[in-house]
PDB file of N, CA and C in Angstrom:
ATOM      1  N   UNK A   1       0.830  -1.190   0.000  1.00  0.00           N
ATOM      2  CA  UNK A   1       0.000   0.000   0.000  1.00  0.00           C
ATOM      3  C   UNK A   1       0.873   1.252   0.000  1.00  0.00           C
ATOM      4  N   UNK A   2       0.373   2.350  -0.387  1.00  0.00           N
ATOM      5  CA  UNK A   2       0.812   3.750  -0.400  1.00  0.00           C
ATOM      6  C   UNK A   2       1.591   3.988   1.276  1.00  0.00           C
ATOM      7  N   UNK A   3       0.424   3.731   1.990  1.00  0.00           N
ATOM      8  CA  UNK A   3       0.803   4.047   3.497  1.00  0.00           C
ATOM      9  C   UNK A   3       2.796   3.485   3.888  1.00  0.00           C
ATOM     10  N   UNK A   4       2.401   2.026   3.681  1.00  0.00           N
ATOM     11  CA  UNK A   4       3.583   1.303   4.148  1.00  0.00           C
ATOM     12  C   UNK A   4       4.840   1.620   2.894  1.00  0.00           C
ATOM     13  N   UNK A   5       4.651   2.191   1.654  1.00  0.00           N
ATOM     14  CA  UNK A   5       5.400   2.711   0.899  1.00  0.00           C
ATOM     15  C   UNK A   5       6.362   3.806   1.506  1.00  0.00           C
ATOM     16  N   UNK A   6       5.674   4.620   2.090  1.00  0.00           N
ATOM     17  CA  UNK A   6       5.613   6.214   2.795  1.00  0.00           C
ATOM     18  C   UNK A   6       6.661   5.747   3.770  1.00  0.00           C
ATOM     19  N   UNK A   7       6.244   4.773   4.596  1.00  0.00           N
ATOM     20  CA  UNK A   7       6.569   4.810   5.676  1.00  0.00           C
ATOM     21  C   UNK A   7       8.330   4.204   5.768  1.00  0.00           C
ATOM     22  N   UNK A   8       8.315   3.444   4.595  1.00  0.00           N
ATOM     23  CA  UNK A   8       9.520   2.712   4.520  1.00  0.00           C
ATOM     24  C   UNK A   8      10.831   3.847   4.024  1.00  0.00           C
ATOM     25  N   UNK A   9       9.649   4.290   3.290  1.00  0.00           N
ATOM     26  CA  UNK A   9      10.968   5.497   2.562  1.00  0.00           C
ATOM     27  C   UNK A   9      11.113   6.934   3.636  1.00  0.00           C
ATOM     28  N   UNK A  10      10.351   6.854   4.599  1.00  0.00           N
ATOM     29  CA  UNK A  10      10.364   8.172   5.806  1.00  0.00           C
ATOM     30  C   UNK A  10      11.685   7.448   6.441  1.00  0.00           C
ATOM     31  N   UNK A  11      11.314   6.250   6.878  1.00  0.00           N
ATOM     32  CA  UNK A  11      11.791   5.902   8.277  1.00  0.00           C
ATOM     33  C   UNK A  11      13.198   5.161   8.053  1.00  0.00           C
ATOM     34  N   UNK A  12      13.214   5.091   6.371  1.00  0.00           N
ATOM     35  CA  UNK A  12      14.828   4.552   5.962  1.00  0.00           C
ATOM     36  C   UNK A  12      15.591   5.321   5.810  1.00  0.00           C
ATOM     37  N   UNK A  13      15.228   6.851   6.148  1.00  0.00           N
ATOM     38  CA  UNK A  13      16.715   7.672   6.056  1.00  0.00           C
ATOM     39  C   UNK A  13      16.768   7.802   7.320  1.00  0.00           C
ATOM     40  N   UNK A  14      16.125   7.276   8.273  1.00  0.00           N
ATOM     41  CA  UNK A  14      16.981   6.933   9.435  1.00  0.00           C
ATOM     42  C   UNK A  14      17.582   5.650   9.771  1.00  0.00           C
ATOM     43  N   UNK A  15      17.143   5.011   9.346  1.00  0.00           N
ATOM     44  CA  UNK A  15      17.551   3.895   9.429  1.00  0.00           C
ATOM     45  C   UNK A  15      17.444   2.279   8.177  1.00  0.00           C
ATOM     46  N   UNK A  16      18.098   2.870   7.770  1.00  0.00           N
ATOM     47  CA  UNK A  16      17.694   2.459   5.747  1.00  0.00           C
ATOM     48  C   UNK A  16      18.479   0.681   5.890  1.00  0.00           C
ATOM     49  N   UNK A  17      19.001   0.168   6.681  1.00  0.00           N
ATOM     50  CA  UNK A  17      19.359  -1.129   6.630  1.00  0.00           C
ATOM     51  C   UNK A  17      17.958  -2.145   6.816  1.00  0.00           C
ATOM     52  N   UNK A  18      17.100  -1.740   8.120  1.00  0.00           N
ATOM     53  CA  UNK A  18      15.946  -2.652   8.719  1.00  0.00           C
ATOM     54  C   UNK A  18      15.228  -2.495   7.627  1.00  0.00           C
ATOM     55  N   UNK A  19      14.818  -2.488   6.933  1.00  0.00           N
ATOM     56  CA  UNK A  19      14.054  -2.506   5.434  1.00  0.00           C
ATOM     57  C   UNK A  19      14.284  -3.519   4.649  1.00  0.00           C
ATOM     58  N   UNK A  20      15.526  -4.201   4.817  1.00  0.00           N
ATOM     59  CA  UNK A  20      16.143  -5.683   3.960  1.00  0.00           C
ATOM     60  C   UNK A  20      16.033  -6.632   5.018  1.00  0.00           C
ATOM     61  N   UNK A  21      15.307  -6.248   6.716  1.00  0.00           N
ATOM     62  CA  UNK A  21      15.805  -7.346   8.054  1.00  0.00           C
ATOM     63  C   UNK A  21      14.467  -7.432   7.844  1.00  0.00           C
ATOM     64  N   UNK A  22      13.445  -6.342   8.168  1.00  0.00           N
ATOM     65  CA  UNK A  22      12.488  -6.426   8.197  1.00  0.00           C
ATOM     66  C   UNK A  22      11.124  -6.558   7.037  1.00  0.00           C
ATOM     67  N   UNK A  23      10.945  -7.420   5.954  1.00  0.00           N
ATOM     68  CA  UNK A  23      10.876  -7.245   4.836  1.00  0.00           C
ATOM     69  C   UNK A  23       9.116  -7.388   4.483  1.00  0.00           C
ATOM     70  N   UNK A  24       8.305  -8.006   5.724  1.00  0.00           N
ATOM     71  CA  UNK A  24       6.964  -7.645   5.576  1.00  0.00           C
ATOM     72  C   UNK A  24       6.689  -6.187   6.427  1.00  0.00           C
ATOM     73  N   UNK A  25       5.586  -5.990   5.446  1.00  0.00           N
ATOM     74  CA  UNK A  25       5.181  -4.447   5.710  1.00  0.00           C
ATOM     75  C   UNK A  25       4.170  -3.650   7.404  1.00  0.00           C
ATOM     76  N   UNK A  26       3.792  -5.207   7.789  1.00  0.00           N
ATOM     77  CA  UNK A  26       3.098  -4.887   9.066  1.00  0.00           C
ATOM     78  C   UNK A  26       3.855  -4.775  10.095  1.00  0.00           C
ATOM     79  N   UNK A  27       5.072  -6.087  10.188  1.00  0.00           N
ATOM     80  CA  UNK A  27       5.706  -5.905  11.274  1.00  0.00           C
ATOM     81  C   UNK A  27       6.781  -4.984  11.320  1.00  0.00           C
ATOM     82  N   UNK A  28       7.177  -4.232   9.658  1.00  0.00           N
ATOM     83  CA  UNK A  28       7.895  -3.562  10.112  1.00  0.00           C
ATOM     84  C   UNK A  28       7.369  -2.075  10.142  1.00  0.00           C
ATOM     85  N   UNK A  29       5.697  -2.177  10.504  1.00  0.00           N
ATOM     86  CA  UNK A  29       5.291  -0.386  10.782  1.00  0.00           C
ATOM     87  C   UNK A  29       5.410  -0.870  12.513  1.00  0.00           C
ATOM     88  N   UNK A  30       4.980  -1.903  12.929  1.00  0.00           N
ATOM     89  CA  UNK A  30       5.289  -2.236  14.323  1.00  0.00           C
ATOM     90  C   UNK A  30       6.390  -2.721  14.527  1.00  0.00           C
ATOM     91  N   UNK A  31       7.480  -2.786  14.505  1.00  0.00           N
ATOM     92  CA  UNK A  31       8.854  -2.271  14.863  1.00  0.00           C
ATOM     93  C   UNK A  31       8.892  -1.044  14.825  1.00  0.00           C
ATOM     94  N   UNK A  32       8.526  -0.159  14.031  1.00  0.00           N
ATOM     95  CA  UNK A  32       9.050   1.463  13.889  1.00  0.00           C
ATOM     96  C   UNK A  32       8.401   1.971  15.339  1.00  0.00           C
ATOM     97  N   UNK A  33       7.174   1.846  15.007  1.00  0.00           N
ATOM     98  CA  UNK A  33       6.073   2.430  17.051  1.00  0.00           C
ATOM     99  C   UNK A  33       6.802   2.096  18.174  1.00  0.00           C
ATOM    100  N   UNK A  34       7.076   0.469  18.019  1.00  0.00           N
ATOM    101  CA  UNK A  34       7.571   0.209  19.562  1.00  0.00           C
ATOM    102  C   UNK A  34       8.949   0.622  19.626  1.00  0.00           C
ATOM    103  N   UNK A  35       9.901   0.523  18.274  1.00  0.00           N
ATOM    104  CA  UNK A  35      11.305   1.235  18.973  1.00  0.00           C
ATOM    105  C   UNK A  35      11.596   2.621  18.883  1.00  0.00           C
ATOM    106  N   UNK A  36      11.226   2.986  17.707  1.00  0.00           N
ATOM    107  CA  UNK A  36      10.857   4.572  17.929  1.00  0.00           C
ATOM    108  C   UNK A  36      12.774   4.835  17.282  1.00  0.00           C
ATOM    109  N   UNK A  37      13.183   5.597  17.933  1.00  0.00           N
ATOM    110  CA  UNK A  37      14.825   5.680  17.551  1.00  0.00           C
ATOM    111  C   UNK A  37      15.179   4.562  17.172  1.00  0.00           C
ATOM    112  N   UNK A  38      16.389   4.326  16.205  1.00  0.00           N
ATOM    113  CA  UNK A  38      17.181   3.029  16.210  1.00  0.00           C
ATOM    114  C   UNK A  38      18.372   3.211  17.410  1.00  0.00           C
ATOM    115  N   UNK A  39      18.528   3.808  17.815  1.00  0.00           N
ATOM    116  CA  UNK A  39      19.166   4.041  19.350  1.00  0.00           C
ATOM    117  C   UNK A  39      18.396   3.274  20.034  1.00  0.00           C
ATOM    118  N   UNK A  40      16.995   2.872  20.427  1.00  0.00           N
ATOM    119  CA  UNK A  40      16.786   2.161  21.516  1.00  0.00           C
ATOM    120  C   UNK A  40      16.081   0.255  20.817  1.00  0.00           C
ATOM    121  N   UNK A  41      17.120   0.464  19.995  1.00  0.00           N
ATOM    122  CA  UNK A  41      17.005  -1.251  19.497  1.00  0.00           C
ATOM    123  C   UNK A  41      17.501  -1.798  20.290  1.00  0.00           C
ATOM    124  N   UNK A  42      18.780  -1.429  20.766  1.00  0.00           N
ATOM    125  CA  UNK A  42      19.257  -2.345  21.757  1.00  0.00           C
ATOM    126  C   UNK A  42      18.419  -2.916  22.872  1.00  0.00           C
ATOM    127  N   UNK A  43      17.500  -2.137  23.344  1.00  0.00           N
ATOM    128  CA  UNK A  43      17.129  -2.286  24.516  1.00  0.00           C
ATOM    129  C   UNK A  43      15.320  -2.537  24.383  1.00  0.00           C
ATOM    130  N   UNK A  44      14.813  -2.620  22.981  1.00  0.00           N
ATOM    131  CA  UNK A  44      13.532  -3.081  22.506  1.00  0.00           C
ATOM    132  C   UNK A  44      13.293  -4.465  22.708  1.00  0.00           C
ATOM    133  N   UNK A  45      12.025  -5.025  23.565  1.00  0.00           N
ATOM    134  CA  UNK A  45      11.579  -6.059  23.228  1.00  0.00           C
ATOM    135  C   UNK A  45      10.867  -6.620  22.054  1.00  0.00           C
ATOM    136  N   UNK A  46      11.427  -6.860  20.801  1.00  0.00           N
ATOM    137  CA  UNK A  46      10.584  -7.043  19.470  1.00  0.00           C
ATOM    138  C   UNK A  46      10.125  -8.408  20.137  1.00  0.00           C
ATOM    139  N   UNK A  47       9.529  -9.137  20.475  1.00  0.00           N
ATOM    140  CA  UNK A  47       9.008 -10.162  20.900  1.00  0.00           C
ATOM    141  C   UNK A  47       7.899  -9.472  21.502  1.00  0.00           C
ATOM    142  N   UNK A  48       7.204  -8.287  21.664  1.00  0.00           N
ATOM    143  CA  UNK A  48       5.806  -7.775  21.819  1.00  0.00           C
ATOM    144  C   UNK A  48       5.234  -7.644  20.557  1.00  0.00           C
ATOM    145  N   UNK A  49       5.797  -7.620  19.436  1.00  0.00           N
ATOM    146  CA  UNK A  49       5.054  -7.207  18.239  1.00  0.00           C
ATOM    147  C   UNK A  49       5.337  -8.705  17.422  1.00  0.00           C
ATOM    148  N   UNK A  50       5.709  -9.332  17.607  1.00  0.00           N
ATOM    149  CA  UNK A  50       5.479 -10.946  17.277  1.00  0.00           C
ATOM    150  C   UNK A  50       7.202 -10.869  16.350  1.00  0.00           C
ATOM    151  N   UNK A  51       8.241  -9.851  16.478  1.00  0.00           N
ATOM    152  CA  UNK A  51       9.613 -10.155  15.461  1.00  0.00           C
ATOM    153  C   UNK A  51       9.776 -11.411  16.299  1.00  0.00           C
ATOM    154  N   UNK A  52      10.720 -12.193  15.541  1.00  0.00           N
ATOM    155  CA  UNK A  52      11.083 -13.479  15.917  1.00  0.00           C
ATOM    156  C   UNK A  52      12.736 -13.132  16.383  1.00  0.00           C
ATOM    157  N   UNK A  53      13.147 -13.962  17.319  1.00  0.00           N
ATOM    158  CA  UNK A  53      14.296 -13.749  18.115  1.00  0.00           C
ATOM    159  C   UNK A  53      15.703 -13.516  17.074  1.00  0.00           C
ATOM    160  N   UNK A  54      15.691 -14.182  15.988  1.00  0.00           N
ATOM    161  CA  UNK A  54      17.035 -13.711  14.932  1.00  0.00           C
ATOM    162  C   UNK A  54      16.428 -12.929  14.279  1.00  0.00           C
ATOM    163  N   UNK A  55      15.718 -12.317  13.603  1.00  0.00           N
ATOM    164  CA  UNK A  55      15.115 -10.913  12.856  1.00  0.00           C
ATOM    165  C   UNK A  55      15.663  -9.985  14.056  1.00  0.00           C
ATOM    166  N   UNK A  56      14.966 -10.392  14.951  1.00  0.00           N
ATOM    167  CA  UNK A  56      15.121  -9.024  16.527  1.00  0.00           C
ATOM    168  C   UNK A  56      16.637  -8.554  16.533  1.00  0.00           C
ATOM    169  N   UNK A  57      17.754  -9.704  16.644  1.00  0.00           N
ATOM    170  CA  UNK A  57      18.822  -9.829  16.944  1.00  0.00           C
ATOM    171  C   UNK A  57      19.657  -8.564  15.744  1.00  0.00           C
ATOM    172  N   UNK A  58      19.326  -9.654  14.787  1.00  0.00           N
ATOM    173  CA  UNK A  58      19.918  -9.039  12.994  1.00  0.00           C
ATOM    174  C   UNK A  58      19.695  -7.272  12.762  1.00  0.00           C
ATOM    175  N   UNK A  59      18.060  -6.824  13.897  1.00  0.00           N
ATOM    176  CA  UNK A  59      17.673  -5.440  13.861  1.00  0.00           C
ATOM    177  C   UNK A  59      18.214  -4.620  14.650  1.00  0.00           C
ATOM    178  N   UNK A  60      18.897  -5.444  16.087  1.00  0.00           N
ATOM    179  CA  UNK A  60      19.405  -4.625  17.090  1.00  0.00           C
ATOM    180  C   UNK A  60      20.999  -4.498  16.627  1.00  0.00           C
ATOM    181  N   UNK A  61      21.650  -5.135  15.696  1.00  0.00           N
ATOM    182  CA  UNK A  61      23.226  -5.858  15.346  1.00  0.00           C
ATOM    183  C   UNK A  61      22.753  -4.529  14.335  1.00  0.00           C
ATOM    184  N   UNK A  62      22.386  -4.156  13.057  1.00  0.00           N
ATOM    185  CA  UNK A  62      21.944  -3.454  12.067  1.00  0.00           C
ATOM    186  C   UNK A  62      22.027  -1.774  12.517  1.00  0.00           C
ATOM    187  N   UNK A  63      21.461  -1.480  13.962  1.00  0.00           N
ATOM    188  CA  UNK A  63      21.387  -0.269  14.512  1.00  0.00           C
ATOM    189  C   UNK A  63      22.183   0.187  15.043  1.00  0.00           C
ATOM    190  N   UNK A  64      23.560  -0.673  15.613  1.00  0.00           N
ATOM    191  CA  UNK A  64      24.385  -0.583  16.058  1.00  0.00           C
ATOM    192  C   UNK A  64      25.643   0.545  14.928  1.00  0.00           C
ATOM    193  N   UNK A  65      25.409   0.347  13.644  1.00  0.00           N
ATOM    194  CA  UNK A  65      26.315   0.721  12.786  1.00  0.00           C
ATOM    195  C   UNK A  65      25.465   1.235  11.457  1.00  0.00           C
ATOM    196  N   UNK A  66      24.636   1.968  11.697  1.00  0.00           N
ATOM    197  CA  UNK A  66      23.618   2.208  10.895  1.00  0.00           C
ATOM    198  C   UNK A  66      23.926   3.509  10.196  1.00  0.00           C
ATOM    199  N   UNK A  67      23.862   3.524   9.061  1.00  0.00           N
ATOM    200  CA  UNK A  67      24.430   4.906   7.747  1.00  0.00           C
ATOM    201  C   UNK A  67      23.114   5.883   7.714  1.00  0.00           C
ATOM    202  N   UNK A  68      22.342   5.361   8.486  1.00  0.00           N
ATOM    203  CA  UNK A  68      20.891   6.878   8.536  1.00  0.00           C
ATOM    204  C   UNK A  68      21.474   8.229   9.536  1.00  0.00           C
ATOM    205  N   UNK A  69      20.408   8.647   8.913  1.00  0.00           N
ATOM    206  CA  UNK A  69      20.258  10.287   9.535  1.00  0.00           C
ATOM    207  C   UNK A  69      20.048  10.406  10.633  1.00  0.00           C
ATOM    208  N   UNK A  70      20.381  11.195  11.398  1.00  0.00           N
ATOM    209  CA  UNK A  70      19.388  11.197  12.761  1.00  0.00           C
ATOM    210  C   UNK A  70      17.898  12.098  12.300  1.00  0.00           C
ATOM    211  N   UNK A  71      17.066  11.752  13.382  1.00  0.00           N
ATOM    212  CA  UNK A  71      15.624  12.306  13.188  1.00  0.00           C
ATOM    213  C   UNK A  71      15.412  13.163  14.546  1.00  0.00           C
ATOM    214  N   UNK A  72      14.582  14.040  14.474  1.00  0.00           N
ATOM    215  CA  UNK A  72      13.793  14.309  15.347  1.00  0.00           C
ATOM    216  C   UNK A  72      12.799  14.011  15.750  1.00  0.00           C
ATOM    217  N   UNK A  73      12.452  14.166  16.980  1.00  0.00           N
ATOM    218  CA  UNK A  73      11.022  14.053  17.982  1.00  0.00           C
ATOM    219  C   UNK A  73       9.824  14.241  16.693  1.00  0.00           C
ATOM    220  N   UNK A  74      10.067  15.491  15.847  1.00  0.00           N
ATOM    221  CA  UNK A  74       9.380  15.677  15.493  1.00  0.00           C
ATOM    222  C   UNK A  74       8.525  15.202  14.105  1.00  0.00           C
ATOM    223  N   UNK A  75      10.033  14.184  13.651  1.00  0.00           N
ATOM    224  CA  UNK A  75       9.760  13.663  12.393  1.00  0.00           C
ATOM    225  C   UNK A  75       9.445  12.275  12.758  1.00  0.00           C
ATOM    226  N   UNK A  76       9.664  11.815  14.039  1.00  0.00           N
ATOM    227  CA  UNK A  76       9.332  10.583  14.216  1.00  0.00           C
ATOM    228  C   UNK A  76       7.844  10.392  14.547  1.00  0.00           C
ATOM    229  N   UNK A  77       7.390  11.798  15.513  1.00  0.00           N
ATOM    230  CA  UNK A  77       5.645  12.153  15.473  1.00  0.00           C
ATOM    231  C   UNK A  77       5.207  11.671  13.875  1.00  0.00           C
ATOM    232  N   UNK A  78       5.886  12.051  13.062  1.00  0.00           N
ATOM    233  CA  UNK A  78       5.091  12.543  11.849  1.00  0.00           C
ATOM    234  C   UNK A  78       5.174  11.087  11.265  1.00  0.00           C
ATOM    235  N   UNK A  79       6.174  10.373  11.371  1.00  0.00           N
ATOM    236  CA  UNK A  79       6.422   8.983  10.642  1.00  0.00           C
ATOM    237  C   UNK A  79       5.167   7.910  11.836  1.00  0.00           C
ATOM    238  N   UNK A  80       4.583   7.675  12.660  1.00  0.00           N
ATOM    239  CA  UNK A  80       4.327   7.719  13.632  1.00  0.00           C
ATOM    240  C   UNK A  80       2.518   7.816  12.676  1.00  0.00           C
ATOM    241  N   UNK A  81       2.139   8.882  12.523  1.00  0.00           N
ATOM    242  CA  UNK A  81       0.984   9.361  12.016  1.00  0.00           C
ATOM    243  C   UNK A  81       0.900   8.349  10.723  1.00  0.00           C
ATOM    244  N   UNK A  82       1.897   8.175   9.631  1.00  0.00           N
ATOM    245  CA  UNK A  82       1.440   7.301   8.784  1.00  0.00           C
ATOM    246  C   UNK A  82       1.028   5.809   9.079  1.00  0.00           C
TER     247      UNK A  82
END
């Protein structure tokens, strides 16, 4: 869909690797809500939104060394809304 189009291409210039980890479109709009920054992957339980324990792993290993932008509060509100 348009929505999860939007959302992949908002939320990959912050973090443009989880897009090849995370490759269906539901779980990865729920990864984006519950971790919010890729700064707090480390410390995300993806096992609330059903990621499976090596996806989780591969997403928190991925954020660690990640070539995105930083975002603001305010762009993450807005990524957040889609």
């Amino acid at each position: 869909t348009i929505s999860a189009m939007r959302l992949r291409e908002w939320y990959g210039w912050h973090f443009p690797e989880m897009g090849k980890i995370v490759t269906e479109n539901l779980a990865y709009a729920k990864v984006v809500k519950l971790m919010g920054l890729k700064v707090k992957a480390k410390d995300t339980k993806f096992g609330k939104v059903g990621v499976p324990e090596d996806i989780a792993a591969e997403v928190q290993k991925a954020a660690e060394t990640s070539m995105g932008t930083d975002i603001s509060d305010e762009d993450l509100a807005n990524v957040h809304i889609v």
